[in-house]
Protein backbone atom coordinates (compact mmCIF):
# COMPACT_ATOMS: atom_id res chain seq x y z
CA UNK A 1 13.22 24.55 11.62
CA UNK A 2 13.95 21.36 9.50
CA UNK A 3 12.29 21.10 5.92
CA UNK A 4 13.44 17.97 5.43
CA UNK A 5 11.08 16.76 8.65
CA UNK A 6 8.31 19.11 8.03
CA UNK A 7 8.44 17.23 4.63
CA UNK A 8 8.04 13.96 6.06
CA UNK A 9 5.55 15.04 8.69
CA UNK A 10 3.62 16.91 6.06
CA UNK A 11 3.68 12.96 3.32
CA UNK A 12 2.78 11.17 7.11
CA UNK A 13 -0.17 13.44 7.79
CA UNK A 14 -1.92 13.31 4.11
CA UNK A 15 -1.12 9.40 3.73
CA UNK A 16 -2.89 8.94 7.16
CA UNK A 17 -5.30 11.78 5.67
CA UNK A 18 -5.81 8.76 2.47
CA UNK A 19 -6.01 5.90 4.66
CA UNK A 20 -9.02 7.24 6.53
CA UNK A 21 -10.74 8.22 3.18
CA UNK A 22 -9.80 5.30 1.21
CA UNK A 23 -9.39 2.89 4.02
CA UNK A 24 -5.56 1.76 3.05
CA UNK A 25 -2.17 3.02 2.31
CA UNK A 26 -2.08 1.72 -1.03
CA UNK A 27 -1.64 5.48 -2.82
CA UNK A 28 -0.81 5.10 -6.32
CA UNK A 29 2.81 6.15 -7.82
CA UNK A 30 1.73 9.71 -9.63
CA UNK A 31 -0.82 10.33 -7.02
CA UNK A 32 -1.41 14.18 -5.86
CA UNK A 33 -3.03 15.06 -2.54
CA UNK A 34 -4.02 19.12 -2.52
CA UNK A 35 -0.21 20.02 -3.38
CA UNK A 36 1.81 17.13 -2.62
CA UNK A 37 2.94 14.38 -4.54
CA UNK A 38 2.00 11.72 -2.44
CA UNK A 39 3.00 8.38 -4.06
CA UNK A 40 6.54 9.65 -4.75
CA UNK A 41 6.78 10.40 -0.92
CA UNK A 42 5.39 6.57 -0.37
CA UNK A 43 7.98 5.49 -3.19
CA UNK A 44 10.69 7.51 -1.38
CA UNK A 45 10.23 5.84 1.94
CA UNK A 46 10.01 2.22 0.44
CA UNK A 47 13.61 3.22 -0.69
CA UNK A 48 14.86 3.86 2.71
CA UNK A 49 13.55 0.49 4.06
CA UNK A 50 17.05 -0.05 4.97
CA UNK A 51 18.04 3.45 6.44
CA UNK A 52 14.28 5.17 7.91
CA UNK A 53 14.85 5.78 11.23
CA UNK A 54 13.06 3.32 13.70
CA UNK A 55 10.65 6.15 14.95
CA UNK A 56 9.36 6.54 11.25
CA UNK A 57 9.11 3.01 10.24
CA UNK A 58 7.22 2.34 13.49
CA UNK A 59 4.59 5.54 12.59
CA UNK A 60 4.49 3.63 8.83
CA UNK A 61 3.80 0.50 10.11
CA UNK A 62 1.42 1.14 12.90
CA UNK A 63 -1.01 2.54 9.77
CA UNK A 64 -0.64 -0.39 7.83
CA UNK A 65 1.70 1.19 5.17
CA UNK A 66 2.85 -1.28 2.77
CA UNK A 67 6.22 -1.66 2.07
CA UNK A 68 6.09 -3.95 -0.89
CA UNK A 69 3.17 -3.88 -2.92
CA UNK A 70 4.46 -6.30 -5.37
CA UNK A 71 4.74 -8.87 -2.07
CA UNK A 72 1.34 -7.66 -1.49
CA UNK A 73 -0.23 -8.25 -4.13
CA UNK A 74 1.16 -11.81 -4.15
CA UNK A 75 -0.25 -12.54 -0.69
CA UNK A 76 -3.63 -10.76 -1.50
CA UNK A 77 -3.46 -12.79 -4.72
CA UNK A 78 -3.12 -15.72 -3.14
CA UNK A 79 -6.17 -15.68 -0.35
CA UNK A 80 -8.39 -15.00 -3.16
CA UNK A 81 -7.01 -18.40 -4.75
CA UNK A 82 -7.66 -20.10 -1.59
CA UNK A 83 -10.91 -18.74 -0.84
CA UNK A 84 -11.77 -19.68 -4.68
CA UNK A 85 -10.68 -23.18 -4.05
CA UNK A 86 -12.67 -23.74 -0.83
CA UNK A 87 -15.78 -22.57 -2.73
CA UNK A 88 -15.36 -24.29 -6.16
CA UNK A 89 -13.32 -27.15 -5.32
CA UNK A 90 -10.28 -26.56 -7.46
CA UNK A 91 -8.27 -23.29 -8.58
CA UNK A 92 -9.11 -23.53 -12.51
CA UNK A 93 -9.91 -20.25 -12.27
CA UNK A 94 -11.62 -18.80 -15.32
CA UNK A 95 -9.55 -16.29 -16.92
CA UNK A 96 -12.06 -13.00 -16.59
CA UNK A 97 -12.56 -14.13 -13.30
CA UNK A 98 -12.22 -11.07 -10.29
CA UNK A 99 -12.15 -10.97 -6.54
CA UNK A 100 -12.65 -7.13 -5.59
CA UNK A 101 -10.15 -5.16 -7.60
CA UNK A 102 -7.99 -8.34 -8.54
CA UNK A 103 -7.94 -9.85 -11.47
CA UNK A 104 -7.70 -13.69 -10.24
CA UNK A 105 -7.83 -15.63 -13.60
């Protein structure tokens, strides 16, 4: 009996429990599911990007779990732009301006 890996296994099975309901991995920081706090056990494993074993990284990434959201965000950020640009012609985006939940301008 290992708490530390029923812990894991326990954050592994609800965030693949949120990705089905929510249809990403994107859980936010204070985020509770039932009786665990989630989105510290996602902020927890982005800290051991360097150390998680390869077994647990491989579960993480076969999901879609994103290990920098900020990076993320940048990218996602940026196909909007491009997709703006293809339909208006230029990327003068006006500043109120949204693509899904993304505040372009």
């Amino acid at each position: 009996w290992d708490s530390f890996e029923d812990y894991w296994n326990r954050g592994y099975e609800l965030l693949t429990n949120y990705k089905d309901e929510k249809g990403n991995c994107r859980v936010p920081l204070r985020y509770k599911y039932e009786d665990f706090y989630l989105g510290s056990w996602i902020g927890n494993q982005r800290q051991t990007i360097q150390t998680i074993s390869k077994e647990r990284r491989e579960k993480l990434d076969e999901i879609g779990f994103i290990w920098d959201p900020f990076e993320d965000d940048w990218n996602r950020g940026y196909e909007f732009l491009n997709k703006y640009k293809n339909d208006n012609g230029d990327c003068r985006v006006p500043i109120n301006y949204k693509c899904g939940n993304i505040k372009l301008g």
